[in-house]
N, C-alpha and C. Protein backbone atom coordinates (compact mmCIF):
# COMPACT_ATOMS: atom_id res chain seq x y z
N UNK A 1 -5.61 -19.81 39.94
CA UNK A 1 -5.28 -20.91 39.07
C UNK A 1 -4.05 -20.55 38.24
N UNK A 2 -2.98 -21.43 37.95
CA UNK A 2 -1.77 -21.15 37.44
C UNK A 2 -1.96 -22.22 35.87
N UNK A 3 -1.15 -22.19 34.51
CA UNK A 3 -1.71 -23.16 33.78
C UNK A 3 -0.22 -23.40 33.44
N UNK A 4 0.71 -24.32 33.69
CA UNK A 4 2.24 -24.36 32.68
C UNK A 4 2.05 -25.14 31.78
N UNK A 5 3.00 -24.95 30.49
CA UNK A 5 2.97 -24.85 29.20
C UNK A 5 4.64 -26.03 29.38
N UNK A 6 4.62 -26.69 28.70
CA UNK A 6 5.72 -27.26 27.95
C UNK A 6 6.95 -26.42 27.23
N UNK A 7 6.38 -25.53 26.70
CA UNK A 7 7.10 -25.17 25.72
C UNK A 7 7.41 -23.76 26.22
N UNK A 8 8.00 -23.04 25.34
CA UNK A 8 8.41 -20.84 25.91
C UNK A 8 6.99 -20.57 25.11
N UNK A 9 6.43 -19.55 25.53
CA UNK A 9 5.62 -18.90 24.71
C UNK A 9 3.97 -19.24 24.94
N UNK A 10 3.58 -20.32 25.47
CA UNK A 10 2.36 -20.92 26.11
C UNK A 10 2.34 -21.95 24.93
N UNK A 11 3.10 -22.90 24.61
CA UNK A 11 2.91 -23.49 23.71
C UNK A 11 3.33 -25.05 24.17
N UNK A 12 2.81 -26.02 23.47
CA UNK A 12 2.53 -27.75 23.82
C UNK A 12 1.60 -27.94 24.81
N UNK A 13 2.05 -29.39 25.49
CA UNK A 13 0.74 -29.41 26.42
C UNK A 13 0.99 -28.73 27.65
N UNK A 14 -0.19 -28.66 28.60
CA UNK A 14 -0.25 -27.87 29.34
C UNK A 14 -1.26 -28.48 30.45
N UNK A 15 -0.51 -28.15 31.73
CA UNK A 15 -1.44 -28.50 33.46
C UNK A 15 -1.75 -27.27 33.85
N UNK A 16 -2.92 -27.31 34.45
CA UNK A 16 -3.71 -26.13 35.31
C UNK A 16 -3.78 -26.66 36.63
N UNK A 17 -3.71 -26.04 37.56
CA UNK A 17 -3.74 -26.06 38.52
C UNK A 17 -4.16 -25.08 39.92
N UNK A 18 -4.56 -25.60 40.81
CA UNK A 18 -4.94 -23.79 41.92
C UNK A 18 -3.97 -24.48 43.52
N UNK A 19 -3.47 -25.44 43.37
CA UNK A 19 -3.06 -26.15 44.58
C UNK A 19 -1.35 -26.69 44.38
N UNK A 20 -0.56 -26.86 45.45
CA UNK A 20 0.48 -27.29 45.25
C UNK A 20 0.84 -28.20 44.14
N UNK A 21 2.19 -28.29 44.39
CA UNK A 21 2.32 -29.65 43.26
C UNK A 21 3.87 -29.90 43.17
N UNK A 22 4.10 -30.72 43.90
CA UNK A 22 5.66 -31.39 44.53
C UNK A 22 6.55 -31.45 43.29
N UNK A 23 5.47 -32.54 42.42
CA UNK A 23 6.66 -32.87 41.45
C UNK A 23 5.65 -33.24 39.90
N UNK A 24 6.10 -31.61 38.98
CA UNK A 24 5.30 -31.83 37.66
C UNK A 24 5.50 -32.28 36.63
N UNK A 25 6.57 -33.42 37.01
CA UNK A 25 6.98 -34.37 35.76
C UNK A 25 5.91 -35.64 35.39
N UNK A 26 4.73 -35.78 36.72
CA UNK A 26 3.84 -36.23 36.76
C UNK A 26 2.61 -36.24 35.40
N UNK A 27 3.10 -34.39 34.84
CA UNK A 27 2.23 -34.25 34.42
C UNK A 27 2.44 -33.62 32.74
N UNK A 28 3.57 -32.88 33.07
CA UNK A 28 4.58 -32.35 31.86
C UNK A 28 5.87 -33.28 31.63
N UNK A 29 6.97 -33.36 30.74
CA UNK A 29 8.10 -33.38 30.56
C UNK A 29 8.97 -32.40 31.33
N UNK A 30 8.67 -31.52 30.93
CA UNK A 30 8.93 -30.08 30.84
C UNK A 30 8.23 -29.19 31.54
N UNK A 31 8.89 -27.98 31.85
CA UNK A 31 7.86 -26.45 31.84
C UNK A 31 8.39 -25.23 31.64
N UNK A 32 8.43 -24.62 30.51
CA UNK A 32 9.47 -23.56 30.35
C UNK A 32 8.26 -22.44 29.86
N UNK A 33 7.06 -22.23 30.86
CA UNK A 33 6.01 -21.21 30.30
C UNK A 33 4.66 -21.11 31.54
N UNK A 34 4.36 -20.35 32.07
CA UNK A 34 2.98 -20.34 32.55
C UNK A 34 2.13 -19.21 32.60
N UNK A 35 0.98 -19.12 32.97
CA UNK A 35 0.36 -18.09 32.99
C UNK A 35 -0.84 -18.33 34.49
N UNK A 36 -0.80 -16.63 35.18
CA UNK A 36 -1.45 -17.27 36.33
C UNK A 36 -2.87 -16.31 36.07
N UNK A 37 -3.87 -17.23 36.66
CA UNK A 37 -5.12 -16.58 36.04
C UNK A 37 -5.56 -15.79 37.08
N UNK A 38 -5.08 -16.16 38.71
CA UNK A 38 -5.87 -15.97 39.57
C UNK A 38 -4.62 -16.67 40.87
N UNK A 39 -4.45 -15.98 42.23
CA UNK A 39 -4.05 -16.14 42.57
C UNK A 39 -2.46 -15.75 42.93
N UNK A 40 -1.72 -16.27 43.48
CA UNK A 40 -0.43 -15.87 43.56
C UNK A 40 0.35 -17.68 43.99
N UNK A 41 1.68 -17.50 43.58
CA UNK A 41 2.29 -18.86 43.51
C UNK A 41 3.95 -18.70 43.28
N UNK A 42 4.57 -20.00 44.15
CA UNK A 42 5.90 -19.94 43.72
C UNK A 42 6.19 -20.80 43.14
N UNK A 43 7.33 -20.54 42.08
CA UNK A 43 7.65 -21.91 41.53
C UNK A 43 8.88 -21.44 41.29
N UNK A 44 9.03 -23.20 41.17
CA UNK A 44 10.64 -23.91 41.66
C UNK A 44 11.64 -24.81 40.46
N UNK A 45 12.58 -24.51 40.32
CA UNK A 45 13.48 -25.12 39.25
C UNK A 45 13.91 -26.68 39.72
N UNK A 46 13.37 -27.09 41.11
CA UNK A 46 13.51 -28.45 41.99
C UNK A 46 12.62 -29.19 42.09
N UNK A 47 12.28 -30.22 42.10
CA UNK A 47 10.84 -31.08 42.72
C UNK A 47 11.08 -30.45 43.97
N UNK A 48 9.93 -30.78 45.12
CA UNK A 48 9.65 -30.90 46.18
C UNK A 48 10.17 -29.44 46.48
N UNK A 49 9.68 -28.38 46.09
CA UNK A 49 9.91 -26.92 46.65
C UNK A 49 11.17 -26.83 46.45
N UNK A 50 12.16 -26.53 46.07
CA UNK A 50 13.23 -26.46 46.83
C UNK A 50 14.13 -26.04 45.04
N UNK A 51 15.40 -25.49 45.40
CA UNK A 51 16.05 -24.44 44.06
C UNK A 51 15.66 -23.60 44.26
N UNK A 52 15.52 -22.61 42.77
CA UNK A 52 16.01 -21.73 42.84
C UNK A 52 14.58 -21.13 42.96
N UNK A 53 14.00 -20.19 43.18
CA UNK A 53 12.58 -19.82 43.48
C UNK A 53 12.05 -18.28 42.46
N UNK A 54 10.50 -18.29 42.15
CA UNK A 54 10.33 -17.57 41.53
C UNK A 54 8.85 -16.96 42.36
N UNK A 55 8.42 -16.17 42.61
CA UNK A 55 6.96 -15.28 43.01
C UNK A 55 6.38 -15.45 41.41
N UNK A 56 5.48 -15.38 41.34
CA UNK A 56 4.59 -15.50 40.41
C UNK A 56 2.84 -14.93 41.05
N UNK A 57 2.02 -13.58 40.47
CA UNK A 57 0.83 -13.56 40.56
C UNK A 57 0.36 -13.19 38.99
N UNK A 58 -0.66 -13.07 38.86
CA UNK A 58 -1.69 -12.77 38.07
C UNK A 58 -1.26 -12.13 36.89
N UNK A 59 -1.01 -12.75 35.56
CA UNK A 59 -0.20 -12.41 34.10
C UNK A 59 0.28 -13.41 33.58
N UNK A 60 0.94 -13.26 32.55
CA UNK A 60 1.82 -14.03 31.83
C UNK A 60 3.21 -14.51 32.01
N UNK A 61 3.89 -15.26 31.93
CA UNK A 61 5.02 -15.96 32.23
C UNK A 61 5.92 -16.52 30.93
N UNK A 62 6.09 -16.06 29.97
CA UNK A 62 6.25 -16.41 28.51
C UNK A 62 7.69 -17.42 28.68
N UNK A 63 8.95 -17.17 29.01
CA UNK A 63 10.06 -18.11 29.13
C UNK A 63 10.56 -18.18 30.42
N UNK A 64 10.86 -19.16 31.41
CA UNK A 64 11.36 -19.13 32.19
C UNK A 64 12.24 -18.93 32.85
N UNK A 65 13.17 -18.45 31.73
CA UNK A 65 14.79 -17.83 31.55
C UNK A 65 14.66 -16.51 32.32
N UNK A 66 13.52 -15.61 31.71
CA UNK A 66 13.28 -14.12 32.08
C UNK A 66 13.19 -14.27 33.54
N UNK A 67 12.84 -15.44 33.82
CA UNK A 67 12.63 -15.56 35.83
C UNK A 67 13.44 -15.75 36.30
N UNK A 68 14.55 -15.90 36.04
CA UNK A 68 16.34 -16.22 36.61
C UNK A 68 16.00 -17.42 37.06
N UNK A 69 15.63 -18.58 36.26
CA UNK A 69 15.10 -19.69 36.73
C UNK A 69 16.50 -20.60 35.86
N UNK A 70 16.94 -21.60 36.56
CA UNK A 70 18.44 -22.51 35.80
C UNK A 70 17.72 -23.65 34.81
N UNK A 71 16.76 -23.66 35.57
CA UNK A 71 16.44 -24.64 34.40
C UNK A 71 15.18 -24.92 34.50
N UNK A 72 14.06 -25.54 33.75
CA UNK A 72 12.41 -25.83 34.10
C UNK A 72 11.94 -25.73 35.24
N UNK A 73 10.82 -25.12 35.79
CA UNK A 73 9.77 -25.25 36.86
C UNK A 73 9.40 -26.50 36.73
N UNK A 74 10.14 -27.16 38.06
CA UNK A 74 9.39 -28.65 38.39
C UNK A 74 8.41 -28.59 39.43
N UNK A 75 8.27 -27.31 40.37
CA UNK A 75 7.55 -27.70 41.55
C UNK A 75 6.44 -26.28 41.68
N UNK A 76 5.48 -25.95 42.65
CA UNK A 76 5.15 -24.82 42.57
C UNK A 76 4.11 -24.77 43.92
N UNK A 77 3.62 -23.70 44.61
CA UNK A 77 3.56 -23.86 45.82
C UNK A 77 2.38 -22.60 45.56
N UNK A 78 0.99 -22.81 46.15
CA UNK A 78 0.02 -22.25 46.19
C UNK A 78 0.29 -21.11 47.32
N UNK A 79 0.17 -19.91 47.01
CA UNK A 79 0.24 -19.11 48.34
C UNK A 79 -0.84 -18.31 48.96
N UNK A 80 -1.26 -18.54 49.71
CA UNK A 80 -2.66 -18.46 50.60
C UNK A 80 -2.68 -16.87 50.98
N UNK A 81 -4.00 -16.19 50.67
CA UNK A 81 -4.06 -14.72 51.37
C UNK A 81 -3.81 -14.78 53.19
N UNK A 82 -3.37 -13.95 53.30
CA UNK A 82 -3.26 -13.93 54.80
C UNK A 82 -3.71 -12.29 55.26
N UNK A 83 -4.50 -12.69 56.24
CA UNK A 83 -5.15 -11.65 56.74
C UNK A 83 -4.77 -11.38 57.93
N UNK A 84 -4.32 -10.36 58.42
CA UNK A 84 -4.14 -9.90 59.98
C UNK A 84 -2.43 -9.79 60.16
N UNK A 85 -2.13 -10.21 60.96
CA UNK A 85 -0.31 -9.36 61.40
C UNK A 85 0.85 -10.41 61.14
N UNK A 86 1.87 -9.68 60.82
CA UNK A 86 2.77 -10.33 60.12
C UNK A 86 3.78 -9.85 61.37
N UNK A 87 4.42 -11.61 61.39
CA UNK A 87 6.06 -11.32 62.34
C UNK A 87 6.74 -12.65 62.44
N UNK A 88 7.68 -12.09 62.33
CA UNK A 88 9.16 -13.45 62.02
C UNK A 88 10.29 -13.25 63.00
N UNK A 89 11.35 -14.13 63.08
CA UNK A 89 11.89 -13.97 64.06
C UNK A 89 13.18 -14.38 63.25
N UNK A 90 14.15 -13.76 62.95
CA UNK A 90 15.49 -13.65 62.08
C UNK A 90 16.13 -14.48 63.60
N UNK A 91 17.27 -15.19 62.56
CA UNK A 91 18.66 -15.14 63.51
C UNK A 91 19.87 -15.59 62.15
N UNK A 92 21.13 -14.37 63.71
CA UNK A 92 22.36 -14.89 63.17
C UNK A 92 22.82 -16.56 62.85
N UNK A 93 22.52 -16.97 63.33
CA UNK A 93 23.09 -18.43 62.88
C UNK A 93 21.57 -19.70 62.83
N UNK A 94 22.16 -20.53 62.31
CA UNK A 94 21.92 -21.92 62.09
C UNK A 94 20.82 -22.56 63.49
N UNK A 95 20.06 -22.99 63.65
CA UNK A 95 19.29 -23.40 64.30
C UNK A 95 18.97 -22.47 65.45
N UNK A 96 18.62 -21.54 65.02
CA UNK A 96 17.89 -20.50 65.44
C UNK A 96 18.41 -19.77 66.77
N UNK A 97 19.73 -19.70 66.84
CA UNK A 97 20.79 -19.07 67.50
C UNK A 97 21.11 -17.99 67.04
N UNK A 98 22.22 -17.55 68.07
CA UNK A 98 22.90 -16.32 67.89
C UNK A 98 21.92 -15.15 67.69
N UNK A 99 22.07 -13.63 67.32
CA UNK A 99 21.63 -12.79 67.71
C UNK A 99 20.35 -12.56 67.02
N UNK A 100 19.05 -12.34 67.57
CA UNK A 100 18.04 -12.54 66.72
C UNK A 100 17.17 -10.89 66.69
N UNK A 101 16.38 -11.29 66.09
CA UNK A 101 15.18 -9.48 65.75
C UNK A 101 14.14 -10.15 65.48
N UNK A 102 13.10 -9.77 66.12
CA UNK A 102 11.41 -9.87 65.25
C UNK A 102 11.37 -8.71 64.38
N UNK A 103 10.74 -9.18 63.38
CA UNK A 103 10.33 -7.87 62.62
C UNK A 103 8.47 -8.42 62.55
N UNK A 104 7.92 -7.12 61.82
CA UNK A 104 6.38 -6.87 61.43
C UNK A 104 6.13 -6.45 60.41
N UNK A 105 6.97 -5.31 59.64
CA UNK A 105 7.23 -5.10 58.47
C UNK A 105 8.07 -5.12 57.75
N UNK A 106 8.39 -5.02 56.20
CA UNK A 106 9.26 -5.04 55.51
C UNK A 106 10.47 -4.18 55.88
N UNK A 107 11.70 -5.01 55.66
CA UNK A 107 12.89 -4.57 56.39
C UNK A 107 13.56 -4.74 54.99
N UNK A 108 14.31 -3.51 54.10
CA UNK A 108 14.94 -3.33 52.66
C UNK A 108 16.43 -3.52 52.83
N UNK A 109 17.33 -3.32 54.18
CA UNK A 109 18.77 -4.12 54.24
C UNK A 109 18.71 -4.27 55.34
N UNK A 110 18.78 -5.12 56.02
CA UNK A 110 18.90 -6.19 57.20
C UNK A 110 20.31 -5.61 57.61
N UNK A 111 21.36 -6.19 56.81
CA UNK A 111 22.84 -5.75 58.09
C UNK A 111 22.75 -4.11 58.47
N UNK A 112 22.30 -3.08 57.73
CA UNK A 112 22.39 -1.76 57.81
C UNK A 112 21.20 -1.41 58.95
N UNK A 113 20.16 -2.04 59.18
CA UNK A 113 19.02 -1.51 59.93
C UNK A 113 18.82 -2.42 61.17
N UNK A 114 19.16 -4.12 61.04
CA UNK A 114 19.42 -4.52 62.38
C UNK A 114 20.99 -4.91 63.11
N UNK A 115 21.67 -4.18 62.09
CA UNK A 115 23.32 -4.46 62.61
C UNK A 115 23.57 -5.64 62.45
N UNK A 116 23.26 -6.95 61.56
CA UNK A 116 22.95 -8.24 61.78
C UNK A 116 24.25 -8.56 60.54
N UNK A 117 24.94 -9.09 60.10
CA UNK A 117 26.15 -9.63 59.50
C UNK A 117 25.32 -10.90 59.09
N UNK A 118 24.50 -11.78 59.30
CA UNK A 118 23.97 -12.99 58.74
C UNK A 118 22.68 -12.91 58.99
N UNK A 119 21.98 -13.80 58.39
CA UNK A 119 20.43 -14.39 58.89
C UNK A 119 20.60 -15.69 58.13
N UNK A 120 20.61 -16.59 59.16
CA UNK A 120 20.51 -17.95 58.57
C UNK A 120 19.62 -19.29 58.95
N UNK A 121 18.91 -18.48 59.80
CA UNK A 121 17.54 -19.12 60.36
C UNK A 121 16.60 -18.34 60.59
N UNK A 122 15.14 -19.33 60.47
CA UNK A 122 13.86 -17.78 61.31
C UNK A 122 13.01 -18.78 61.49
N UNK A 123 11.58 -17.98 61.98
CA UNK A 123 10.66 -18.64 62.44
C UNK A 123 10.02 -17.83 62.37
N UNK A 124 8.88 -18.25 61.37
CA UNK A 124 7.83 -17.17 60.43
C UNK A 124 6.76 -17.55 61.86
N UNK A 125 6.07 -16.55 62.39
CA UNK A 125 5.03 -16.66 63.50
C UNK A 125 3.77 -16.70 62.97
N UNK A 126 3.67 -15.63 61.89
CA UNK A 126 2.62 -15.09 61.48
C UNK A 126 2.71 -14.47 59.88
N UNK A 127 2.32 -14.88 58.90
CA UNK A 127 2.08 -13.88 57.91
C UNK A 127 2.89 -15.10 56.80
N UNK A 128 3.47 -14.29 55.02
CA UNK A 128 3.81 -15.28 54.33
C UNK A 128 4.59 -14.12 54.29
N UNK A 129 6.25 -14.68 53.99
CA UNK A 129 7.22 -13.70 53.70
C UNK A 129 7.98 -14.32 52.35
N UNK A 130 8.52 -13.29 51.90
CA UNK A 130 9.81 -13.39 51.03
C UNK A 130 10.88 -12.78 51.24
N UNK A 131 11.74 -13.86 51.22
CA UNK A 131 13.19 -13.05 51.50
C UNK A 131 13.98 -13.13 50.66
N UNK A 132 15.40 -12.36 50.37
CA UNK A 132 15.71 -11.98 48.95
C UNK A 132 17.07 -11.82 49.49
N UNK A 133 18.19 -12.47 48.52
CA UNK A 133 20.02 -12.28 48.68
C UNK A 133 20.15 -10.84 48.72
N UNK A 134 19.44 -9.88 48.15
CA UNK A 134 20.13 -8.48 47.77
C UNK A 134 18.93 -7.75 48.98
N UNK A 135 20.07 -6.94 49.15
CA UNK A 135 19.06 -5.64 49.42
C UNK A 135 17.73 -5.01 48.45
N UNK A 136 17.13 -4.35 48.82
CA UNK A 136 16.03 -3.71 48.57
C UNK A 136 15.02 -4.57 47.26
N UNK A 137 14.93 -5.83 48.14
CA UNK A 137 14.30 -6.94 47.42
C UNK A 137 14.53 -6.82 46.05
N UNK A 138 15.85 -7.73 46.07
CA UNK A 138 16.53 -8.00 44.81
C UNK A 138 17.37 -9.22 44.98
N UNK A 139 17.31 -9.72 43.86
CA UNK A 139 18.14 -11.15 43.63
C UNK A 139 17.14 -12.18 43.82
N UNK A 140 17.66 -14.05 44.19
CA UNK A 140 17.07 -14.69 44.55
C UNK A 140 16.28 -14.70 45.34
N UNK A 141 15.02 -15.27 45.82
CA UNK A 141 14.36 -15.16 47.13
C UNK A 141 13.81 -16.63 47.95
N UNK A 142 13.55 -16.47 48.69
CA UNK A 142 12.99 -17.80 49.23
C UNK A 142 11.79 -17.54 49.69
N UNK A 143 10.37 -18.37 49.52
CA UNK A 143 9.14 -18.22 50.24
C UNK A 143 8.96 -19.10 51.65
N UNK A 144 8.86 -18.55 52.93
CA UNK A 144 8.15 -18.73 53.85
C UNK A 144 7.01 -18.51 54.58
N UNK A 145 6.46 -19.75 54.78
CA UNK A 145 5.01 -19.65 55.43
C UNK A 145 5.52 -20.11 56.90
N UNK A 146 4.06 -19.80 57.46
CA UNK A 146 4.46 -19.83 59.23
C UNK A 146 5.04 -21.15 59.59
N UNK A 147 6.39 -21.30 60.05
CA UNK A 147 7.00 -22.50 61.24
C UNK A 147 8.57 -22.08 61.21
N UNK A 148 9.10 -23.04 61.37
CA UNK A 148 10.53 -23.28 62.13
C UNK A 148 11.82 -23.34 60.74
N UNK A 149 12.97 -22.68 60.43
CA UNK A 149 13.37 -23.16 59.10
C UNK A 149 15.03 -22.61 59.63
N UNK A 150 14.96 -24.18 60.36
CA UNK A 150 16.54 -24.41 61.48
C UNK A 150 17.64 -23.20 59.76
N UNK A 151 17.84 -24.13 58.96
CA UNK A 151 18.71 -24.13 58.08
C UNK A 151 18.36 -23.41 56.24
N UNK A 152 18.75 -22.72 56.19
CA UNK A 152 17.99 -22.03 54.75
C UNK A 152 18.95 -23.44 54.16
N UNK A 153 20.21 -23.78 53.77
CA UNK A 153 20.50 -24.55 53.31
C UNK A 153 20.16 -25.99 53.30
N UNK A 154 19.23 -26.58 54.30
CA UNK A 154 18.19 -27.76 53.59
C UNK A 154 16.55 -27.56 53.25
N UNK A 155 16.93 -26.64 52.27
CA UNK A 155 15.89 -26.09 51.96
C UNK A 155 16.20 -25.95 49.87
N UNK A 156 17.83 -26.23 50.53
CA UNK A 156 17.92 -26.66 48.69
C UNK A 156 18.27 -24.88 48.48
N UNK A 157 18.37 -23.89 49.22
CA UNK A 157 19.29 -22.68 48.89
C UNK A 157 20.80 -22.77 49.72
N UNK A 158 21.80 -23.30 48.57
CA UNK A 158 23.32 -23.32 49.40
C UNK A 158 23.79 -21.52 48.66
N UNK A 159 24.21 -21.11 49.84
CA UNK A 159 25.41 -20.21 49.38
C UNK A 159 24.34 -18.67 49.49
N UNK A 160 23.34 -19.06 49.67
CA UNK A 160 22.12 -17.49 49.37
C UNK A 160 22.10 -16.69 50.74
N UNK A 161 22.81 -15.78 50.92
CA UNK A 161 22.38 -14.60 52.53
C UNK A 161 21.21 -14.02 52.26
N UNK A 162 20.87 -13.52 53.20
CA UNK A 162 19.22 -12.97 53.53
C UNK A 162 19.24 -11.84 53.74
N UNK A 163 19.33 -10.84 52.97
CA UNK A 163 19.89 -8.87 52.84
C UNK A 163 18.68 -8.77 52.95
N UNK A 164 17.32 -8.68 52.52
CA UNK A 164 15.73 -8.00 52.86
C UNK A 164 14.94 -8.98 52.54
N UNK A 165 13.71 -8.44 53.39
CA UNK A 165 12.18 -9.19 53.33
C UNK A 165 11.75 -8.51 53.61
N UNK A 166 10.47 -9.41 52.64
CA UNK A 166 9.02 -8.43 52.40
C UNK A 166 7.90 -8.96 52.76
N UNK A 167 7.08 -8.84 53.40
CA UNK A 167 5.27 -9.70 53.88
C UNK A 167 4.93 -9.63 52.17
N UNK A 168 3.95 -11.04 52.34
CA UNK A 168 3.52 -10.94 50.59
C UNK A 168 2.03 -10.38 51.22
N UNK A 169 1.52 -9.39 50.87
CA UNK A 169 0.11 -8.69 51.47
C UNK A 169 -0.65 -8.65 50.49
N UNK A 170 -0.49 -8.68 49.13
CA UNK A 170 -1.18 -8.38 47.91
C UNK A 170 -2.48 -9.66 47.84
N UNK A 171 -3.30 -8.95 47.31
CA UNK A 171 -4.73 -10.28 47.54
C UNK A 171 -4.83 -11.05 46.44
N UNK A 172 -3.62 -10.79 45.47
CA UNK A 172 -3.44 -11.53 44.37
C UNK A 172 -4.53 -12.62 43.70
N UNK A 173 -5.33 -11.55 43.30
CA UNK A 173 -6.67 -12.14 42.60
C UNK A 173 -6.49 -11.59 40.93
């Protein structure tokens, strides 16, 4: 269960929640605060998933600034334990072309370990991943669950390369 706050600090009103939630203007003005009780979750500076992205499990969330977030959590995305084997399928280009790699585990710089100059498409098979602009999971990231994701850029990340990913494995309880 995740609870956001209106205000920095856990302060005004406030939605709880354990399940997605597209668009929380439904329910807040605002959200510049949460706290997760249980679970693990992403949230988004966009309605409908999409901006700038944050991981979120189990603690406090006091300003949303500290999350390299541009502006309020409008959206937020329940992330499901996953049990059993993790594998994705990278590629150099745009609709799932050009030179590709499966991976199974966490890969900390992509151009240095698969010789790869881009990743700008994949196709999560199995497992929930995060992938991250910087090497050794750092910077922005994006959450994927298993399917097809022709274009990171209609996905509402313009301009973000894909330097490492990580399987989210933690049972985030």
């Amino acid at each position: 269960m995740i609870i956001f706050y209106e205000d920095r600090n856990f302060q005004g009103r406030s939605y709880e929640t354990s399940s997605d939630c597209a668009d929380m203007s439904s329910y807040l003005s605002r959200c510049l605060s949460c706290r997760v009780e249980s679970g693990c979750f992403m949230v988004y500076d966009r309605t409908n998933y999409m901006g700038n992205q944050f991981f979120v499990r189990r603690g406090d969330y006091s300003d949303y600034q500290r999350m390299g977030m541009s502006d309020c959590i409008r959206s937020c995305r329940m992330i499901p334990m996953h049990r059993g084997q993790f594998r994705i399928k990278i590629f150099e280009q745009e609709n799932m072309s050009g030179q590709s790699n499966e991976l199974q585990e966490d890969c900390e710089n992509i151009p240095e370990r698969l010789r790869m100059s881009e990743c700008l498409s994949c196709s999560v098979l199995d497992g929930h991943w995060l992938l991250f602009e910087q090497p050794s999971f750092r910077g922005k990231m994006i959450y994927l669950r298993p399917g097809e994701y022709r274009s990171f850029r209609d996905m509402g990340i313009n301009g973000t390369r894909v330097m490492s990913m990580k399987r989210i494995m933690e049972s985030c309880s």
